[in-house]
C-alpha atoms as a PDB file:
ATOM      1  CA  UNK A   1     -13.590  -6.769 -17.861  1.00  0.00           C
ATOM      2  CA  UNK A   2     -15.194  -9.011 -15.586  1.00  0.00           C
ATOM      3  CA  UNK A   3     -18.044  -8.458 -13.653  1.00  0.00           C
ATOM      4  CA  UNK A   4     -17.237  -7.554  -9.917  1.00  0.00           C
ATOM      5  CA  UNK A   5     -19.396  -6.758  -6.617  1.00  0.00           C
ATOM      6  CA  UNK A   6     -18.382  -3.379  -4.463  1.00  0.00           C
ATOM      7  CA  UNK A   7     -18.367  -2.731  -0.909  1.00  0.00           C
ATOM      8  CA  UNK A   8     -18.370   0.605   0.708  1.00  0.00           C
ATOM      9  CA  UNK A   9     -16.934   0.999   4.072  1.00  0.00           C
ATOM     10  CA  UNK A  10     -19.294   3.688   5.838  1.00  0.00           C
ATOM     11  CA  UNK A  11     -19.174   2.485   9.555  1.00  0.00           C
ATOM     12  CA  UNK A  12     -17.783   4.291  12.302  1.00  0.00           C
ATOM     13  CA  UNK A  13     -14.775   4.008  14.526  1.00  0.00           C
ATOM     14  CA  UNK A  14     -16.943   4.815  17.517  1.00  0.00           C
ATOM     15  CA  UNK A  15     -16.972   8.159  19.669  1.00  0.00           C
ATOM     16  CA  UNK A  16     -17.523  11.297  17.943  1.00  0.00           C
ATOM     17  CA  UNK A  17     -15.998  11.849  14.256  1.00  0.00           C
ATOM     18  CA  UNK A  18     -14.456  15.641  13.889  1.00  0.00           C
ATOM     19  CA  UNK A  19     -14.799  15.429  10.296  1.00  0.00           C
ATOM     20  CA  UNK A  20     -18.839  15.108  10.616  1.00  0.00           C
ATOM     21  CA  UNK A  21     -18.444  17.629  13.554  1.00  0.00           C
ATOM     22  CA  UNK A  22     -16.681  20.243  11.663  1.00  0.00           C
ATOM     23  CA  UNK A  23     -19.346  19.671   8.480  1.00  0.00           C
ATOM     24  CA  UNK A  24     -22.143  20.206  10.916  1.00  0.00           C
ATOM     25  CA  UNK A  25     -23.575  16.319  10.539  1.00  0.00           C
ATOM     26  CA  UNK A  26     -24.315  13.053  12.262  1.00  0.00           C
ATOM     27  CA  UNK A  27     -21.793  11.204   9.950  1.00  0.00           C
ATOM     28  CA  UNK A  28     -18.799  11.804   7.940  1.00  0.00           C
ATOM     29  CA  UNK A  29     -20.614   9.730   4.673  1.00  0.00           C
ATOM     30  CA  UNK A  30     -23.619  12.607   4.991  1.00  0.00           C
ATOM     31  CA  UNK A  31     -21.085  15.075   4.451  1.00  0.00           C
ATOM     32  CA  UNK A  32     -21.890  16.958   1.022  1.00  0.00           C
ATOM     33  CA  UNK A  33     -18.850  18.392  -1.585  1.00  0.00           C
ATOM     34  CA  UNK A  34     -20.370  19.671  -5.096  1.00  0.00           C
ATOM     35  CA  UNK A  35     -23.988  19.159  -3.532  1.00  0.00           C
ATOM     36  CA  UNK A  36     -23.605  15.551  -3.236  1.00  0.00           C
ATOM     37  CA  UNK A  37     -22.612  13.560  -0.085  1.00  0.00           C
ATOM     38  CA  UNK A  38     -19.461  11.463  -0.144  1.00  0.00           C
ATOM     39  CA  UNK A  39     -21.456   8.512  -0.056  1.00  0.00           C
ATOM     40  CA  UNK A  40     -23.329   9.136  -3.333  1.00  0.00           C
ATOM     41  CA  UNK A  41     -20.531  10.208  -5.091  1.00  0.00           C
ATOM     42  CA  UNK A  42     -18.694   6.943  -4.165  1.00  0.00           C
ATOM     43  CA  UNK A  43     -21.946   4.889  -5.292  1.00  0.00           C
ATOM     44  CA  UNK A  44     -22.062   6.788  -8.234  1.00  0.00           C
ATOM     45  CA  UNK A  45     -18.321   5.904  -9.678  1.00  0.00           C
ATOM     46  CA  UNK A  46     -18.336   2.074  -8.297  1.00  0.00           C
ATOM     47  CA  UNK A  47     -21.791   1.562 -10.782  1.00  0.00           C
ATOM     48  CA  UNK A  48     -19.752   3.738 -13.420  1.00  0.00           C
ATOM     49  CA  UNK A  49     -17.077   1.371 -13.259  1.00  0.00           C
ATOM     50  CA  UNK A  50     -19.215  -1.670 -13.892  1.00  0.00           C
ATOM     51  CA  UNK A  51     -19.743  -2.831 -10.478  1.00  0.00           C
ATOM     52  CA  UNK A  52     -23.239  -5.114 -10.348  1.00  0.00           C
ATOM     53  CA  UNK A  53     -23.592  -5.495  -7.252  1.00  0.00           C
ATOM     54  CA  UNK A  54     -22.663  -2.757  -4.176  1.00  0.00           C
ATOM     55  CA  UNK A  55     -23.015  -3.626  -0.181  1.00  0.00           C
ATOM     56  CA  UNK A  56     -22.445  -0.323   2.031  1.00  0.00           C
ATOM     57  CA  UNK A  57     -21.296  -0.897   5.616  1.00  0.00           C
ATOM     58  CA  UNK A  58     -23.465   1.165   7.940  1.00  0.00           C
ATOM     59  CA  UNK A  59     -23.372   2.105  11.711  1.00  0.00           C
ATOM     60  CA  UNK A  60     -25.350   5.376  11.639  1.00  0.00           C
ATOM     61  CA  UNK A  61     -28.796   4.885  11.294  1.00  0.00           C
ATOM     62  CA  UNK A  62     -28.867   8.088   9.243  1.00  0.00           C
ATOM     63  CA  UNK A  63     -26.420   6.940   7.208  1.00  0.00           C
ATOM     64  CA  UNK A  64     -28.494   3.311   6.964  1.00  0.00           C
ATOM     65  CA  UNK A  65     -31.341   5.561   5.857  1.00  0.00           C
ATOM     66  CA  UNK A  66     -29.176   7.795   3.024  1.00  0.00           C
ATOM     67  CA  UNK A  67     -27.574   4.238   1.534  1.00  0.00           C
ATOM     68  CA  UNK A  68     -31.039   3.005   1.208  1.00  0.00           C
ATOM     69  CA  UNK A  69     -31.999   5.789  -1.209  1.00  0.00           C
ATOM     70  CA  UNK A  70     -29.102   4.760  -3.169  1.00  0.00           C
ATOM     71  CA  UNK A  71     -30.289   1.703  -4.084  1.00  0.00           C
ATOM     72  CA  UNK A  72     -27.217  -0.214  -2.326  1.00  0.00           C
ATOM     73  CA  UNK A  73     -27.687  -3.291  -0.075  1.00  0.00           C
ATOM     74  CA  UNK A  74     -27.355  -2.016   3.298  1.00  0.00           C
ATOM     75  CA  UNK A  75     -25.541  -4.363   5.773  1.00  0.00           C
ATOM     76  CA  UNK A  76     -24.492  -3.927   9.067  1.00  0.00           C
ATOM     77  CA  UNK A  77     -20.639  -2.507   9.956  1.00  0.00           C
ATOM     78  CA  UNK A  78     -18.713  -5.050  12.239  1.00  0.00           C
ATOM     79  CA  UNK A  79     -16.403  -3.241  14.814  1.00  0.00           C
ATOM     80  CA  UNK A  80     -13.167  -2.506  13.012  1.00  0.00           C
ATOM     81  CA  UNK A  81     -13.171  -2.377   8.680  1.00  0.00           C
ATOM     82  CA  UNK A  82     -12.162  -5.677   8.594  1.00  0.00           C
ATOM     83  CA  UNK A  83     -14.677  -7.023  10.302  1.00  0.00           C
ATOM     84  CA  UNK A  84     -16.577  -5.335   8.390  1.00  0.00           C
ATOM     85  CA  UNK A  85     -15.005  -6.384   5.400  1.00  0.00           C
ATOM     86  CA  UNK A  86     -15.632  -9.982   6.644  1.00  0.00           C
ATOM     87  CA  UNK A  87     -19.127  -9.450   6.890  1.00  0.00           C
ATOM     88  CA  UNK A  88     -19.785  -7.890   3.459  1.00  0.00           C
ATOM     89  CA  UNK A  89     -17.310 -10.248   1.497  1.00  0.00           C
ATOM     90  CA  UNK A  90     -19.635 -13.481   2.768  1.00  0.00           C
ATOM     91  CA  UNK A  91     -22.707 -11.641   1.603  1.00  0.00           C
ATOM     92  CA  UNK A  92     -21.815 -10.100  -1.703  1.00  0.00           C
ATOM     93  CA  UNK A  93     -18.842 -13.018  -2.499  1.00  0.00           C
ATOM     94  CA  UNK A  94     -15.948 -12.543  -4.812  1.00  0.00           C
ATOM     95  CA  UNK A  95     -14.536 -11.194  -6.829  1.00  0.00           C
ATOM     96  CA  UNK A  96     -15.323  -8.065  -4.463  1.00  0.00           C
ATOM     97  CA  UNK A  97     -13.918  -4.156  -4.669  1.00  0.00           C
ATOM     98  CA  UNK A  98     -13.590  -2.732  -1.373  1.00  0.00           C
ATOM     99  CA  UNK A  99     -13.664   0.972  -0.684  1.00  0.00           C
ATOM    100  CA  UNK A 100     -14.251   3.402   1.665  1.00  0.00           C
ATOM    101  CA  UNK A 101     -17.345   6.393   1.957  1.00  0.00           C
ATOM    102  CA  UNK A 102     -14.705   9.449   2.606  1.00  0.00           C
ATOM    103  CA  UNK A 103     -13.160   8.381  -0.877  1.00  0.00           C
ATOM    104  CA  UNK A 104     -14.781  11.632  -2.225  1.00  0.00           C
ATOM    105  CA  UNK A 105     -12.377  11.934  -5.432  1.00  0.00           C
ATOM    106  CA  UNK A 106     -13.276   8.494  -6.419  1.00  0.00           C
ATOM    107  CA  UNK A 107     -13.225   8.414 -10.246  1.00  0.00           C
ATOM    108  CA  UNK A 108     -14.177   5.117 -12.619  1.00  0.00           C
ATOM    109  CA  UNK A 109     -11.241   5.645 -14.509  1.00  0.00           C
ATOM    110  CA  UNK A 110      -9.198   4.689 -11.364  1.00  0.00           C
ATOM    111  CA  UNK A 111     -11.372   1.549 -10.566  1.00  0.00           C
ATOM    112  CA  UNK A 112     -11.191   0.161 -14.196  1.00  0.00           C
ATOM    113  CA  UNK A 113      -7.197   0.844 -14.435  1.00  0.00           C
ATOM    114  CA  UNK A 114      -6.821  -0.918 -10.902  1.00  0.00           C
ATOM    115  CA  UNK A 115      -8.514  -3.812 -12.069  1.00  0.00           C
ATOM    116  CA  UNK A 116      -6.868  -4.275 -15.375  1.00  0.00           C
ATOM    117  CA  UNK A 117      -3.604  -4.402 -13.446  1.00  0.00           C
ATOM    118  CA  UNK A 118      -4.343  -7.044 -10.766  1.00  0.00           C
ATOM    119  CA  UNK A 119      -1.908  -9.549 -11.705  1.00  0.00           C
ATOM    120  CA  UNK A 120      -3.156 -12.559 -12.802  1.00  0.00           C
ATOM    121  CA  UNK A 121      -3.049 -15.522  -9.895  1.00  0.00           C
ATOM    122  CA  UNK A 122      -3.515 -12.554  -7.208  1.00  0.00           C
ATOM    123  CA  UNK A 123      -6.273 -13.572  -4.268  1.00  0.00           C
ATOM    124  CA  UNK A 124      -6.105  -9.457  -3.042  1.00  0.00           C
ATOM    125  CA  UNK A 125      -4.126  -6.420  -4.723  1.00  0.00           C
ATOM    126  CA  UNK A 126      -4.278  -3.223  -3.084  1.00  0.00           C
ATOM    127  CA  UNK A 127      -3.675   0.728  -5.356  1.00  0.00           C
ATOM    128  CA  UNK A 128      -1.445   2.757  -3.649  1.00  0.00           C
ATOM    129  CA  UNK A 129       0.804   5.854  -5.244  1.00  0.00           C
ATOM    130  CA  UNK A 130       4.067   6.942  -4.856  1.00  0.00           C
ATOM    131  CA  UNK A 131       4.717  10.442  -3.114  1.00  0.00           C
ATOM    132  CA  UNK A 132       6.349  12.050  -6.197  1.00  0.00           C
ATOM    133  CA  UNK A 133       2.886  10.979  -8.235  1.00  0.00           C
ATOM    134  CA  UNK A 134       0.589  12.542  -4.859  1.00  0.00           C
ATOM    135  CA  UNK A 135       2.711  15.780  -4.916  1.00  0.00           C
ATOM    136  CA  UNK A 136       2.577  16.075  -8.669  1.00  0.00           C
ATOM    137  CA  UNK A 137      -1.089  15.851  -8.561  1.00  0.00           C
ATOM    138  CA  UNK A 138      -1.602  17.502  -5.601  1.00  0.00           C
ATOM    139  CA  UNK A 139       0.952  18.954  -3.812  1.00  0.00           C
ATOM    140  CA  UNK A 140      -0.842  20.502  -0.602  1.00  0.00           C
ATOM    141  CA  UNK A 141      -2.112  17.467   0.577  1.00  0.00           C
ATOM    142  CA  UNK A 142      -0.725  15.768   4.061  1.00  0.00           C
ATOM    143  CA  UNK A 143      -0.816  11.515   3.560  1.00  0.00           C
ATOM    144  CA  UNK A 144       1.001   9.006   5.330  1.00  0.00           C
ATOM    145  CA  UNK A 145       3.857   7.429   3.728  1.00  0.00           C
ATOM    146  CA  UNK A 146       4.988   3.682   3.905  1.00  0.00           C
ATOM    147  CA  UNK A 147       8.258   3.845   2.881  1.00  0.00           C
ATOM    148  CA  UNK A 148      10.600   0.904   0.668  1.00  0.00           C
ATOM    149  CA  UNK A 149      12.814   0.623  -1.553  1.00  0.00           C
ATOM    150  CA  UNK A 150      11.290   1.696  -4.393  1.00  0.00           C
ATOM    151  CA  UNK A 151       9.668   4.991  -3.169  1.00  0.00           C
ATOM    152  CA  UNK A 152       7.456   5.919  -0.506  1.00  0.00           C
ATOM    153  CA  UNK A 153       3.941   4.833  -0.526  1.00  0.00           C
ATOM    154  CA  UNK A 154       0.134   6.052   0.366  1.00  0.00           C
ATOM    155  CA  UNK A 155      -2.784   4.108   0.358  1.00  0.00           C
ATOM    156  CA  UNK A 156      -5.817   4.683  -1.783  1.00  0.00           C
ATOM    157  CA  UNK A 157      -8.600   3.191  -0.097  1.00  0.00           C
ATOM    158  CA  UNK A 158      -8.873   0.699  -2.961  1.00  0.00           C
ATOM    159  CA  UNK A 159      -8.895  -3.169  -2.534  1.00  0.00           C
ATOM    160  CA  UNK A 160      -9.466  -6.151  -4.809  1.00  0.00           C
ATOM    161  CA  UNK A 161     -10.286  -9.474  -2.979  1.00  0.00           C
ATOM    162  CA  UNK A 162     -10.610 -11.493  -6.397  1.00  0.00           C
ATOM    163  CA  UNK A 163     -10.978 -15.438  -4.805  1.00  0.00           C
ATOM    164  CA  UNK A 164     -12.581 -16.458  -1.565  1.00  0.00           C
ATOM    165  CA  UNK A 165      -8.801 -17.283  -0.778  1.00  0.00           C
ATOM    166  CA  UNK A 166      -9.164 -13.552   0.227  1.00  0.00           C
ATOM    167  CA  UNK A 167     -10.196 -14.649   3.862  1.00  0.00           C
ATOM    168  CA  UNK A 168      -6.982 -15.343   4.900  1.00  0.00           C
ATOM    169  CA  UNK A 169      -6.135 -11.609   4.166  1.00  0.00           C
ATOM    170  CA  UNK A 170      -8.511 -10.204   6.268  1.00  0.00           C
ATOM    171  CA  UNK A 171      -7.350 -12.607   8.905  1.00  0.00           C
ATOM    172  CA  UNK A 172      -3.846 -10.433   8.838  1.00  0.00           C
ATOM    173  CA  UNK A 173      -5.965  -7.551   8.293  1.00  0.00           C
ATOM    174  CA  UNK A 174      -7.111  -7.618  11.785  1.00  0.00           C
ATOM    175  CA  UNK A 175      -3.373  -8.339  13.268  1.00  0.00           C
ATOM    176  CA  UNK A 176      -2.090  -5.045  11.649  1.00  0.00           C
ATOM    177  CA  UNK A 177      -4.319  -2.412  11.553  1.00  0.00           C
ATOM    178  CA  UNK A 178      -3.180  -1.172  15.282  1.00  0.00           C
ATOM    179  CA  UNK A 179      -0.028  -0.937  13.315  1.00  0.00           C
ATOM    180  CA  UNK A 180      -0.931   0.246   9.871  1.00  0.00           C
ATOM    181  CA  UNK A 181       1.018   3.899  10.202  1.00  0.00           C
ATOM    182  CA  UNK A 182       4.310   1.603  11.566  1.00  0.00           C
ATOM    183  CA  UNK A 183       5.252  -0.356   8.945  1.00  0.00           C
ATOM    184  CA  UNK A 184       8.122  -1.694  10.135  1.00  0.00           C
ATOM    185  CA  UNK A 185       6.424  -3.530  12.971  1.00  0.00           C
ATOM    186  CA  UNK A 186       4.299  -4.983  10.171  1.00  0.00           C
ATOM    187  CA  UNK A 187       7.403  -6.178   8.318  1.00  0.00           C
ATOM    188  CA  UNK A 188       8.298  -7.787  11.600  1.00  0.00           C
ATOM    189  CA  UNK A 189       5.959 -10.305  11.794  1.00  0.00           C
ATOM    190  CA  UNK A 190       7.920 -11.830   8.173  1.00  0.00           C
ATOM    191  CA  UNK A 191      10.756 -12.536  10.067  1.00  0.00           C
ATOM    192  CA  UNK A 192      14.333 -11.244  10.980  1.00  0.00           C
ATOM    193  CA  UNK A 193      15.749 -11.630   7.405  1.00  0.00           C
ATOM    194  CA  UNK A 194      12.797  -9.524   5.838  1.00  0.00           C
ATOM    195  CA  UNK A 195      12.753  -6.513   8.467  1.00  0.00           C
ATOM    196  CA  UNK A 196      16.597  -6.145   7.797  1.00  0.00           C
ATOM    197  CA  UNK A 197      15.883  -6.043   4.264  1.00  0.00           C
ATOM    198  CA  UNK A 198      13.124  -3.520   5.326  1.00  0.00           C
ATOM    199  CA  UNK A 199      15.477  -1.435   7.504  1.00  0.00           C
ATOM    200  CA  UNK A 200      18.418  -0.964   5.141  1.00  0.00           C
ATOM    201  CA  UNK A 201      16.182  -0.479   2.149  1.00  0.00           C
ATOM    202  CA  UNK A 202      16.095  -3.245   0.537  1.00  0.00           C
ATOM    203  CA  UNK A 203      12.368  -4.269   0.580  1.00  0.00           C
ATOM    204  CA  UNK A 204       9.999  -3.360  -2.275  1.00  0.00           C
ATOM    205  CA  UNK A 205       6.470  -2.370  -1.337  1.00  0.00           C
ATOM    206  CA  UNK A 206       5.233  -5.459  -3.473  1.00  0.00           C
ATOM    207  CA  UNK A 207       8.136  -7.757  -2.066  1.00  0.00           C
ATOM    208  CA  UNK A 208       6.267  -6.853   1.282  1.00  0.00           C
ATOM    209  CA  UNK A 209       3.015  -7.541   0.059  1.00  0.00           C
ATOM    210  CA  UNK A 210       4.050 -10.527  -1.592  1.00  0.00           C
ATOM    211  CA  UNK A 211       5.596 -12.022   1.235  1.00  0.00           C
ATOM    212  CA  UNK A 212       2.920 -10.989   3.734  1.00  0.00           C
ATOM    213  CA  UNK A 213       0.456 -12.638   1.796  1.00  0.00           C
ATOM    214  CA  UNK A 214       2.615 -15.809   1.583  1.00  0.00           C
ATOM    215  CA  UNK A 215       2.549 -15.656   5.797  1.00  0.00           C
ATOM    216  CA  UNK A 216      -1.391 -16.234   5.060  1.00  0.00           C
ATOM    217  CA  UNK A 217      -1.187 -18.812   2.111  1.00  0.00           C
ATOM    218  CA  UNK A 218      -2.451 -16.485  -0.473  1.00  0.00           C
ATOM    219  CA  UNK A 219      -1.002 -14.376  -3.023  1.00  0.00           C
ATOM    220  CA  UNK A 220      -0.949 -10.590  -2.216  1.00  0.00           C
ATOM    221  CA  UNK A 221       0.383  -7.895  -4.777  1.00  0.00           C
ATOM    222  CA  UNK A 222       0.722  -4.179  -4.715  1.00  0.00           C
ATOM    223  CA  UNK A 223      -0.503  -2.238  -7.944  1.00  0.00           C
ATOM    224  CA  UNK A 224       1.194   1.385  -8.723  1.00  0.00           C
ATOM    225  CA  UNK A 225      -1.805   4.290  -9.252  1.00  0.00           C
ATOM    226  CA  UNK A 226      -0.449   6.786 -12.068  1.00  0.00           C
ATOM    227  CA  UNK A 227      -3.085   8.953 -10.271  1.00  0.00           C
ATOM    228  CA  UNK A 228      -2.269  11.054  -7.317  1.00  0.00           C
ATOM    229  CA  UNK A 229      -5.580  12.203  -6.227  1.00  0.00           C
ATOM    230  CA  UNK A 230      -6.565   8.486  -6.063  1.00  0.00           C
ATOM    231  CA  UNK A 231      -4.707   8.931  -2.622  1.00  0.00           C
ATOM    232  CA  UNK A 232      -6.934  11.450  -1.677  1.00  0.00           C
ATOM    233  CA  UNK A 233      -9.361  10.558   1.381  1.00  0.00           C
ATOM    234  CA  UNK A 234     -11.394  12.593   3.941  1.00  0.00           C
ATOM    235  CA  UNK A 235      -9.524  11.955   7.212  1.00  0.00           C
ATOM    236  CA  UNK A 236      -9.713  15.395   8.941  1.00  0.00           C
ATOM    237  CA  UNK A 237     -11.007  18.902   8.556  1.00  0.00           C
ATOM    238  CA  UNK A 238      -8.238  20.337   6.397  1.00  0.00           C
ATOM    239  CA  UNK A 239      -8.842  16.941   3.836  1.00  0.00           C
ATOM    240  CA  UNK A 240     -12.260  18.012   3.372  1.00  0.00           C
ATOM    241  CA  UNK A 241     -11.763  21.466   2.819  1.00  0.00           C
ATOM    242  CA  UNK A 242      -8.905  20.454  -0.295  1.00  0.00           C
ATOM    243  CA  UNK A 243     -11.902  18.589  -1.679  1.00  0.00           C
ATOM    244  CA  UNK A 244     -14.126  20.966  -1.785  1.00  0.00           C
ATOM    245  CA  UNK A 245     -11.805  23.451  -3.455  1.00  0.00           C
ATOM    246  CA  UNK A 246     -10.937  20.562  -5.977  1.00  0.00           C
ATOM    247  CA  UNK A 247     -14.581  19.964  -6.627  1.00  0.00           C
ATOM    248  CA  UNK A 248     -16.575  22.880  -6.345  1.00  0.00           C
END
């Protein structure tokens, strides 16, 4: 496998998080499961994986403090992830793993399969699983679905920005995250002929990807996680508490 730098999303959306609230701390990447915060344990599988390089994106100066016990290079969170995102892919350069600090379940394994599946020719692939795969795994669990043609869809807080073509993603980053739980207004944006395809089923997730990515002049793909837990994040209070009982 090819080497690859890592960057950890650890900023803040502003205003009070309930997450950290409910843990009792100033910030939800301080938050501890199995007597290690969810930053650590994020650092911890990214240089397990192989990465040589990690960046974490910080708002909190406690959190600034915490990442610089990790031995990371701290840089400072731009409002909005893909701002941030901008900011950490011109310091660490590609090819460049993005994740997120609340990714507490974060294994290697997940990172290494991602990244051998990245199609060849692909300037950003983002892991998501199918809902049958997330309730197999872990059935409890409350995600967001993105549904097409071939199955519904969750996120899993895992991106590969392999070329500095990559740019142009996070340039229609920033035009849909107000949008990112609406994916049909997303699918607008391609056109008439694609949202049709969208609304009577017909659209693949990686057909949307694919042509998305097109819109920006790069190539965009979708890769399938066979792991359910992989869509497994820290969001609220009840998403922490299933960690915890997964971990400790």
């Amino acid at each position: 496998m090819s080497a690859f730098n890592a960057l950890v999303l650890a900023g803040s959306r502003g205003g009070a998080d309930p997450v950290a609230d409910y843990a009792g701390v100033p910030a939800k990447a301080l938050i501890e499961v199995g007597g290690v915060t969810m930053l650590a344990r994020v650092v911890r599988s990214l240089r397990a994986a192989g990465a040589t390089r990690i960046g974490v994106s910080v708002s909190d100066p406690a959190v600034a403090a915490h990442a610089g016990t990790l031995g990371v290079e701290v840089l400072t969170a731009e409002a909005g992830p893909s701002r941030s995102t901008r900011s950490g892919l011109a310091t660490l350069g590609t090819p460049l793993l993005v994740t997120t600090a609340d990714h507490a379940l974060l294994e290697p394994e997940w990172i290494t399969r991602f990244l051998a599946a990245t199609p060849a020719g692909a300037d950003v692939t983002a892991l998501l699983a199918r809902r049958d795969v997330i309730e197999a795994a872990v059935p409890e669990t409350k995600r967001t679905y993105l549904r097409f043609a071939d199955g519904s869809w969750s996120g899993c807080n895992l991106f590969y920005l392999a070329t500095p073509r990559a740019n142009a993603a996070l340039d229609l980053w920033s035009q849909v995250e107000a949008d990112r739980k609406r994916p049909w207004r997303i699918v607008r944006r391609l056109g008439t002929g694609t949202l049709l395809r969208y609304l009577v089923g017909r659209l693949t997730l990686d057909q949307a990807l694919m042509r998305l990515g097109a819109a920006a002049g790069i190539s965009a793909r979708a890769v399938a996680s066979p792991f359910g837990l992989a869509a497994v994040d820290v969001d609220k209070p009840a998403d922490l508490d299933l960690v915890r009982r997964l971990i400790d």
